[in-house]
Protein backbone atom coordinates (compact mmCIF):
# COMPACT_ATOMS: atom_id res chain seq x y z
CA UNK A 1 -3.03 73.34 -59.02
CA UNK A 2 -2.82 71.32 -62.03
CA UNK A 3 -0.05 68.36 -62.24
CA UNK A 4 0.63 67.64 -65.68
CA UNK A 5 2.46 64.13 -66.77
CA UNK A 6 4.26 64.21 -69.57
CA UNK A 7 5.17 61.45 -71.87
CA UNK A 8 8.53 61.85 -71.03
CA UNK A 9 8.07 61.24 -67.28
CA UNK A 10 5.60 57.81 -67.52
CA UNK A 11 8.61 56.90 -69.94
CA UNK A 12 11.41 57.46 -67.43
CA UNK A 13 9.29 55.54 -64.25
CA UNK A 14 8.11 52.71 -66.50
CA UNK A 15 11.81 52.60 -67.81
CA UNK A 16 13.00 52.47 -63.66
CA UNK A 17 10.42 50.52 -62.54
CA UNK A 18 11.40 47.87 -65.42
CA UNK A 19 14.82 47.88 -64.36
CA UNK A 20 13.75 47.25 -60.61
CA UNK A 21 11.92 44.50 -61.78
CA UNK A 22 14.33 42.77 -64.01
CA UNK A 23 16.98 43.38 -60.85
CA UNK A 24 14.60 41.24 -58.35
CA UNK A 25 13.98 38.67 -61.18
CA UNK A 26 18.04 38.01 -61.06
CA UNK A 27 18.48 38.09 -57.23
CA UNK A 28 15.61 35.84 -57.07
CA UNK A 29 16.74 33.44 -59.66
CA UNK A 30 20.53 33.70 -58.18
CA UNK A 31 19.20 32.97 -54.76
CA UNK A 32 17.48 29.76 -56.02
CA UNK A 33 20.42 28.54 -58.17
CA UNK A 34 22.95 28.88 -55.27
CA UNK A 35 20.24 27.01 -52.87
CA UNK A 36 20.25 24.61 -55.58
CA UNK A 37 23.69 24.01 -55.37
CA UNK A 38 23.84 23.76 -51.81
CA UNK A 39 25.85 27.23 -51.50
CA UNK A 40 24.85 29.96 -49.02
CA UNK A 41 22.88 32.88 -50.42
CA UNK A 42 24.81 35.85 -48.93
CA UNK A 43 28.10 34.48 -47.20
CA UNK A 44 28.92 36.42 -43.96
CA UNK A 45 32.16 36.27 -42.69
CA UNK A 46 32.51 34.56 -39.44
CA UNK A 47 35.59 34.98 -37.55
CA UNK A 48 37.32 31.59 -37.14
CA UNK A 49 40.53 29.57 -35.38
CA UNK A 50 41.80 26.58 -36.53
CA UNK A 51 43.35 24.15 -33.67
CA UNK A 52 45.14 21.27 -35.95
CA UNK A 53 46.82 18.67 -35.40
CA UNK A 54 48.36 18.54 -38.92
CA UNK A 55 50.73 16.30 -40.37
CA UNK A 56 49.63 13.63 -38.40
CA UNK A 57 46.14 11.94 -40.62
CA UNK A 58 46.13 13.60 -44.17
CA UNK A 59 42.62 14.73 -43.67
CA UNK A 60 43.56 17.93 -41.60
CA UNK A 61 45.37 19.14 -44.57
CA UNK A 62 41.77 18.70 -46.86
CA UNK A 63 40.70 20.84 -43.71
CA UNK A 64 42.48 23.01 -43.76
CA UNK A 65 42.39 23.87 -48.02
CA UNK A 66 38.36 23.52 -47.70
CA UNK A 67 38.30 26.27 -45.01
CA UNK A 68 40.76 28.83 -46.93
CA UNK A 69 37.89 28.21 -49.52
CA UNK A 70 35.44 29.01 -47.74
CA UNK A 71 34.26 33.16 -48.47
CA UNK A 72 32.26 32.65 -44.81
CA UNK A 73 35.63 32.61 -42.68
CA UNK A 74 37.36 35.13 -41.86
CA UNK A 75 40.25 32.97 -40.74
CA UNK A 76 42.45 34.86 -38.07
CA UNK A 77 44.86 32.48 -37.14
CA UNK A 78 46.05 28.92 -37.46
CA UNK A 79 47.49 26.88 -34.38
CA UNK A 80 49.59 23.15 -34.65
CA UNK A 81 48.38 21.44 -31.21
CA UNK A 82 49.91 17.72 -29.97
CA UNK A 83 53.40 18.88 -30.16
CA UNK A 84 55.88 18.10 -33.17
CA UNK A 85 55.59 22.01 -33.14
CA UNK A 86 57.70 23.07 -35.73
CA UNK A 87 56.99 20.37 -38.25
CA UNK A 88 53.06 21.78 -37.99
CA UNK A 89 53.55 25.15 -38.32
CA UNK A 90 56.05 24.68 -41.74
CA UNK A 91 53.00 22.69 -42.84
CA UNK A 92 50.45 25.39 -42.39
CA UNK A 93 52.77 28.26 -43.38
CA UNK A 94 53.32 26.85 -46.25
CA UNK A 95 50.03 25.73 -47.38
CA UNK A 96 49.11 29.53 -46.62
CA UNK A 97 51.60 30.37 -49.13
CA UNK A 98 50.41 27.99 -51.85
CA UNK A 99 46.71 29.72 -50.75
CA UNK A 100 47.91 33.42 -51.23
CA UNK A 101 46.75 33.84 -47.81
CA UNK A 102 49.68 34.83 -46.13
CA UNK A 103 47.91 37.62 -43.87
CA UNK A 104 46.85 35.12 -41.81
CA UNK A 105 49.23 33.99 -38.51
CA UNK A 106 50.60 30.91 -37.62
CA UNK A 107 50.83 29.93 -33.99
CA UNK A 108 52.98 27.38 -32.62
CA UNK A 109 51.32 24.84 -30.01
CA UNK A 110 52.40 23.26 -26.89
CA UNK A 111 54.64 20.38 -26.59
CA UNK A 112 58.26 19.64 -28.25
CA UNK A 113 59.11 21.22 -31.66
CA UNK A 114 60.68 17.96 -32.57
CA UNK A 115 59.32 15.56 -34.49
CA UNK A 116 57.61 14.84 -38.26
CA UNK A 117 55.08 12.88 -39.75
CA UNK A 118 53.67 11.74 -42.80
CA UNK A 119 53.91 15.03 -44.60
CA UNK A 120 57.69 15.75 -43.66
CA UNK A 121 59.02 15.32 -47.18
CA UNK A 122 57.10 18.42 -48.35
CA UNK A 123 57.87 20.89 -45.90
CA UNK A 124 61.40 19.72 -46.43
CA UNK A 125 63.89 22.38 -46.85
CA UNK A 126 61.21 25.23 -46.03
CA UNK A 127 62.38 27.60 -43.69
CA UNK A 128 59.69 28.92 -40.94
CA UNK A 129 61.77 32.44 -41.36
CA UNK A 130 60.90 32.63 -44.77
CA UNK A 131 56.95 32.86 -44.24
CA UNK A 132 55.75 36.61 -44.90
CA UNK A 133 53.01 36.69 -42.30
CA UNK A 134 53.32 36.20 -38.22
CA UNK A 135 54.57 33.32 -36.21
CA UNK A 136 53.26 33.05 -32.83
CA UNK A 137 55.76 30.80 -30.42
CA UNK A 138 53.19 31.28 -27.89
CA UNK A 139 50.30 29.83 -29.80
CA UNK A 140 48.48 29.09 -27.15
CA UNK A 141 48.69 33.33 -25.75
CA UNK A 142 48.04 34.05 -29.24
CA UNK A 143 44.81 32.11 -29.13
CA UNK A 144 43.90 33.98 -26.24
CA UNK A 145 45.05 37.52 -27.69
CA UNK A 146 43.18 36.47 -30.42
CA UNK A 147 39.64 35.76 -28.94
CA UNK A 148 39.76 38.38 -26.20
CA UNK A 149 40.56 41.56 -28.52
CA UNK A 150 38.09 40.43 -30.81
CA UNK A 151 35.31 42.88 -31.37
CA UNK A 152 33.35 39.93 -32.54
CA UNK A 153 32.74 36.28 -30.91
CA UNK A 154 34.85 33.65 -32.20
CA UNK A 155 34.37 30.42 -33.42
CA UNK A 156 36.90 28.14 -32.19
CA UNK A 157 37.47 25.33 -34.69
CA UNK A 158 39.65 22.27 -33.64
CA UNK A 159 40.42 19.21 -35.19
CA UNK A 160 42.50 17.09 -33.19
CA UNK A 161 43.43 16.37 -29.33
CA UNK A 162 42.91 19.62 -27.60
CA UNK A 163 46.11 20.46 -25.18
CA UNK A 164 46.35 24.06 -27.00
CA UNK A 165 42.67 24.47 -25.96
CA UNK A 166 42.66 23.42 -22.26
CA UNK A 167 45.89 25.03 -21.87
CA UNK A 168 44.31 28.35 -22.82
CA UNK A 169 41.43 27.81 -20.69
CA UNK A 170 43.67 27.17 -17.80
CA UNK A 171 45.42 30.77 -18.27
CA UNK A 172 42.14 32.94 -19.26
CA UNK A 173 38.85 31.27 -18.62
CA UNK A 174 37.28 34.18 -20.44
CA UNK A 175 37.66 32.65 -23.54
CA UNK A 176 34.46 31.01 -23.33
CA UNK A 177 32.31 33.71 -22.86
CA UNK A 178 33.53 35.33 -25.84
CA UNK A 179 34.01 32.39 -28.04
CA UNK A 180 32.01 29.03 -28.96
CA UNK A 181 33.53 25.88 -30.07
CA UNK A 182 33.11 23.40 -32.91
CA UNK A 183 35.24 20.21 -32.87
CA UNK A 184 35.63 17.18 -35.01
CA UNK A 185 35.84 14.54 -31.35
CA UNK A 186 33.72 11.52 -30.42
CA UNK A 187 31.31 8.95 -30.95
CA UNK A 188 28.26 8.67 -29.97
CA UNK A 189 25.96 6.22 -31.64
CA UNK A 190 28.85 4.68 -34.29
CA UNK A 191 32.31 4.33 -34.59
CA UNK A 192 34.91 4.24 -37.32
CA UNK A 193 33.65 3.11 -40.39
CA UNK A 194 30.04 3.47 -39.75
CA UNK A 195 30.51 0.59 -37.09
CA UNK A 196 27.78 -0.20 -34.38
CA UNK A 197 30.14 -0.88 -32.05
CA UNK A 198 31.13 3.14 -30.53
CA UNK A 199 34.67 3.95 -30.21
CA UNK A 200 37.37 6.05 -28.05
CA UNK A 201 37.70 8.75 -31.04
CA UNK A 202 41.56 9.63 -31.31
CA UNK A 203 41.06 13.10 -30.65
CA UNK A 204 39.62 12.28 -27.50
CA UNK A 205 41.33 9.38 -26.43
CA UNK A 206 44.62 10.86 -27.21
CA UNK A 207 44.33 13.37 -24.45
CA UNK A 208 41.12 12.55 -22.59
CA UNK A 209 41.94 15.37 -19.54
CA UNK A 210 41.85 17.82 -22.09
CA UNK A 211 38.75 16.98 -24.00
CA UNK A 212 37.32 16.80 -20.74
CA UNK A 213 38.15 20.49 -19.97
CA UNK A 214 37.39 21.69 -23.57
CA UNK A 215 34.10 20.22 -23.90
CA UNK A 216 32.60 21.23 -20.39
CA UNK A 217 34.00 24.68 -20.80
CA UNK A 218 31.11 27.33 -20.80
CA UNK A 219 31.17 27.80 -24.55
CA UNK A 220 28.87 27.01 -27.05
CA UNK A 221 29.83 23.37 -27.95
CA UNK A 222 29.11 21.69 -31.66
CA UNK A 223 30.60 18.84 -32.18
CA UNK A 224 30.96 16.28 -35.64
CA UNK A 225 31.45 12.18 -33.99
CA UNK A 226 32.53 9.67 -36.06
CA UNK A 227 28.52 8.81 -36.50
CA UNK A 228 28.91 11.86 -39.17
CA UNK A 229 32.59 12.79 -39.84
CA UNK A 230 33.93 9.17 -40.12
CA UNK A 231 31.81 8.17 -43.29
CA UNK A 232 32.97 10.96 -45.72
CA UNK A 233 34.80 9.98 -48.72
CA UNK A 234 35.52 11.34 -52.03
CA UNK A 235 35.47 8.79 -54.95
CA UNK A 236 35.20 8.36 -58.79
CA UNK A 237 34.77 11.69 -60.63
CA UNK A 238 34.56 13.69 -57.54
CA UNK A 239 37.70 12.91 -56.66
CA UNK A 240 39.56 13.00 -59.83
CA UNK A 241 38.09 16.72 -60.50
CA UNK A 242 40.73 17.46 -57.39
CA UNK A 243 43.03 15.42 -57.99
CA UNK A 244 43.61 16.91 -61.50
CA UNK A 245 42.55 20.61 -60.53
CA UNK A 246 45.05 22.62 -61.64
CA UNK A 247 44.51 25.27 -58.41
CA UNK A 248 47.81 25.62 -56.16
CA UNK A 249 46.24 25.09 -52.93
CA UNK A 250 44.23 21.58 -54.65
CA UNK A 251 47.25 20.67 -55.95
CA UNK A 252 49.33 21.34 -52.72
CA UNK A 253 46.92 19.04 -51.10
CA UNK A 254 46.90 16.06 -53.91
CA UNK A 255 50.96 16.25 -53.42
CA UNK A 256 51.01 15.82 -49.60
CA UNK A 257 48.81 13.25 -49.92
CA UNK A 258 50.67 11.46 -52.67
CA UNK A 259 53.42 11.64 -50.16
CA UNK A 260 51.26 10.66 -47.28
CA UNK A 261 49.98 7.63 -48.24
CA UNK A 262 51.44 4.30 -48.01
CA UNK A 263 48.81 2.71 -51.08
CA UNK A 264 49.56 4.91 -53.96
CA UNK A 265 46.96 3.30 -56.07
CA UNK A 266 44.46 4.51 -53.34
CA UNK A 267 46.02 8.07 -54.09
CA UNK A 268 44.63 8.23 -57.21
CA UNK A 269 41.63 7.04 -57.02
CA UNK A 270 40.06 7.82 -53.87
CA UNK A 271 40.63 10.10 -50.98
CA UNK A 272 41.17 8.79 -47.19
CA UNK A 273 38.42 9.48 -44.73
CA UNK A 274 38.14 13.43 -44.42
CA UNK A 275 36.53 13.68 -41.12
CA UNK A 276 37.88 16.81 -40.26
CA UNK A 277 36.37 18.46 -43.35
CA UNK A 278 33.03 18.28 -41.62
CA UNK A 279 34.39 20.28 -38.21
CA UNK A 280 35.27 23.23 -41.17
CA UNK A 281 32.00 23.13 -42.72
CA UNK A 282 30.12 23.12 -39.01
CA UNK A 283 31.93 26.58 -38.46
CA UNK A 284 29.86 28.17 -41.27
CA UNK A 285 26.68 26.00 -41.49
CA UNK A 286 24.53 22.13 -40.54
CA UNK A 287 22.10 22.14 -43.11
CA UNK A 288 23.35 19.00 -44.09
CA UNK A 289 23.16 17.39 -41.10
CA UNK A 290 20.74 16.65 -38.40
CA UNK A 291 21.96 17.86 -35.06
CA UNK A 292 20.80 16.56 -31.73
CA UNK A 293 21.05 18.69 -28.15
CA UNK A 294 22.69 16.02 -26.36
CA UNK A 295 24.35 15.79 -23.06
CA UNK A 296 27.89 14.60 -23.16
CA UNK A 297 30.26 13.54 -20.81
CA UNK A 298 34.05 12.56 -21.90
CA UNK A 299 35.22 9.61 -19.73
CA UNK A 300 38.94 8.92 -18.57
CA UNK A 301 39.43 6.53 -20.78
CA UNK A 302 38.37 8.32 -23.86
CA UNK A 303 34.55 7.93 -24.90
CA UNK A 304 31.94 10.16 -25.65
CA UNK A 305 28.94 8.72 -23.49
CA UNK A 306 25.52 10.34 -23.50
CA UNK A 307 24.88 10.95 -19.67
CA UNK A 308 22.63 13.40 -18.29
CA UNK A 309 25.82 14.73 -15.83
CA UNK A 310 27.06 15.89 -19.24
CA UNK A 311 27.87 19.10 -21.18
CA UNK A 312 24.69 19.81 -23.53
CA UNK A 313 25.82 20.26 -26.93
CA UNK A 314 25.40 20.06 -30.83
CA UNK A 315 25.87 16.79 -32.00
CA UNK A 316 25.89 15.95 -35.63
CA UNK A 317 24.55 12.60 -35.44
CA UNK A 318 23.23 11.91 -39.09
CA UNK A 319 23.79 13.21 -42.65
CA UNK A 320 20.87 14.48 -44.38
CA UNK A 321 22.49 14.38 -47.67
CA UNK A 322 26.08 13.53 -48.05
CA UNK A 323 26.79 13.27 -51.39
CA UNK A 324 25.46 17.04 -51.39
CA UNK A 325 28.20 17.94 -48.92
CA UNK A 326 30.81 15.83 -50.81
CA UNK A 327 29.77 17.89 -53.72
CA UNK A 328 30.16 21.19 -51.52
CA UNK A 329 33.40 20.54 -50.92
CA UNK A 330 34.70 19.04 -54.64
CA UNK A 331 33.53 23.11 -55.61
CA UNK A 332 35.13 24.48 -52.99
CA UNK A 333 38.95 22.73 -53.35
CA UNK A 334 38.41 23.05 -56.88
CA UNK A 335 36.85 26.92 -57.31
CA UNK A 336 38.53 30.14 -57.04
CA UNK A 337 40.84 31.22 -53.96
CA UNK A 338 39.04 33.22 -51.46
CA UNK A 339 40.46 36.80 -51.32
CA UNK A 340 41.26 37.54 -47.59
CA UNK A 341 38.89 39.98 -46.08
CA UNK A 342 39.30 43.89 -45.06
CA UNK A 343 41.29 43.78 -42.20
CA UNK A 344 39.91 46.42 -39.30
């Protein structure tokens, strides 16, 4: 048998072949110019809770925009922990609002729901009722519920004291084996500031017996000390380009902040330290950082102390670069909303 090629076949492959090729020269030269920016090259979504104590420092609220930014969560619920209940949960609803992201529940922690904070001027007049999605009472079951019917393992994010946390522990130990844990708690080799001098953390010392439980749990444990977390700041033109973003959820931020803060010069010209931001940005990736297997025990009284006795973990102990992670999260606040994934 005799194959015959016509013109009109070498044509059509050279023509597909040419296309192939000039498809692999733009993935290639979109992978590098995302690496170059310090963005991931094909975001997966990684289901997430958030444990915060918002409405207490400002920077949970920067945590909280820079992780509805983020395309790799897949955010399935948000929980107030350290009591002041209700004034938490108005917070997050309604920052979910401003976000478009009102799929996503809102879960109630333990303690009173009375109380307020810094932030209680902008949630003034908002009505819990109001908010489209859930509302979880129970957050604490509902972080349980959450975790446990998950077809995937969840990454446990929480950025404050941790009585929501140990309190679900207590009820279903099983949360660990189908979870790991990222926290912003500690200090290791520096304290606040950048200090040499180490430091009972607030989100440890403010509830040491259940740091103690949370961090010893049988999870997966990564955690951001002040060594890391407690040096990030946004200045200068980084900061203005949020500050005068013209996104809701940037905007929402910039206004409890301007509320927040008792030096309004400071408020517009420089963030406060966003140490929680780092927690968020642990969930989905440490490139940035150099991370250390170290073995950490919580004592009574608050500290994070390197002791062989203790729970190995992740420890983000230096930055590698900083300002690249400052610029990570300038894009994020500032860029398009994240659309919320397919539910299943």
């Amino acid at each position: 048998m005799v194959v015959r090629t016509t013109t009109f076949g070498t044509d059509l492959w050279a023509s597909v072949i040419g296309l192939a090729i000039a498809l692999l020269g733009f993935w290639v030269f979109r992978s590098d110019a995302r690496a170059a920016e310090g963005e991931p090259e094909a975001p997966k979504r990684i289901p997430v809770i958030l444990d915060t104590d918002i409405g207490d420092d400002i920077d949970d609220t920067w945590a909280l925009a820079f992780a509805l930014k983020s395309p790799e969560l897949d955010i399935k619920l948000v929980v107030g922990d350290q009591g002041k209940t209700l004034y938490r949960a108005k917070l997050i609803a309604k920052l979910l609002e401003a976000a478009g992201r009102t799929e996503i529940p809102v879960g109630m922690g333990v303690g009173p729901q009375t109380g307020g904070g810094g932030q209680s001027a902008w949630v003034e007049g908002y009505d819990l009722k109001s908010y489209p999605g859930k509302v979880y009472e129970d957050g604490v079951q509902a972080i349980i519920d959450t975790i446990m019917k998950s077809p995937q393992p969840i990454t446990l994010i929480a950025y404050g004291p941790l009585p929501n946390v140990a309190a679900a522990l207590e009820r279903e130990p099983k949360i660990a084996e189908k979870a790991r844990f990222v926290g912003m708690h500690g200090s290791v080799r520096k304290g606040y500031g950048g200090s040499e001098k180490v430091s009972a953390e607030w989100n440890v010392r403010a509830d040491a017996k259940a740091c103690q439980k949370a961090l010893s749990a049988p999870w997966d444990v990564t955690i951001t000390p002040l060594d890391t977390c407690g040096l990030v700041h946004l200045t200068g033109e980084k900061y203005k380009k949020v500050r005068d973003s013209k996104d809701p959820l940037a905007a929402a931020v910039i206004a409890n902040y301007r509320i927040w803060s008792e030096d309004k010069e400071a408020a517009e010209s420089r963030s406060s330290t966003l140490f929680d931001t780092v927690a968020i940005y642990l969930g989905f990736s440490d490139d940035l950082l150099k991370i250390e297997k170290l073995t950490i025990r919580v004592t009574d009284d608050g500290f994070t102390v390197i002791d062989p006795s203790g729970k190995m973990m992740r420890v983000a102990t230096e930055w590698k670069d900083m300002g690249a992670f400052e610029d990570l999260l300038v894009r994020r606040l500032t860029g398009p909303t994240v659309k919320p994934p397919a539910r299943q």
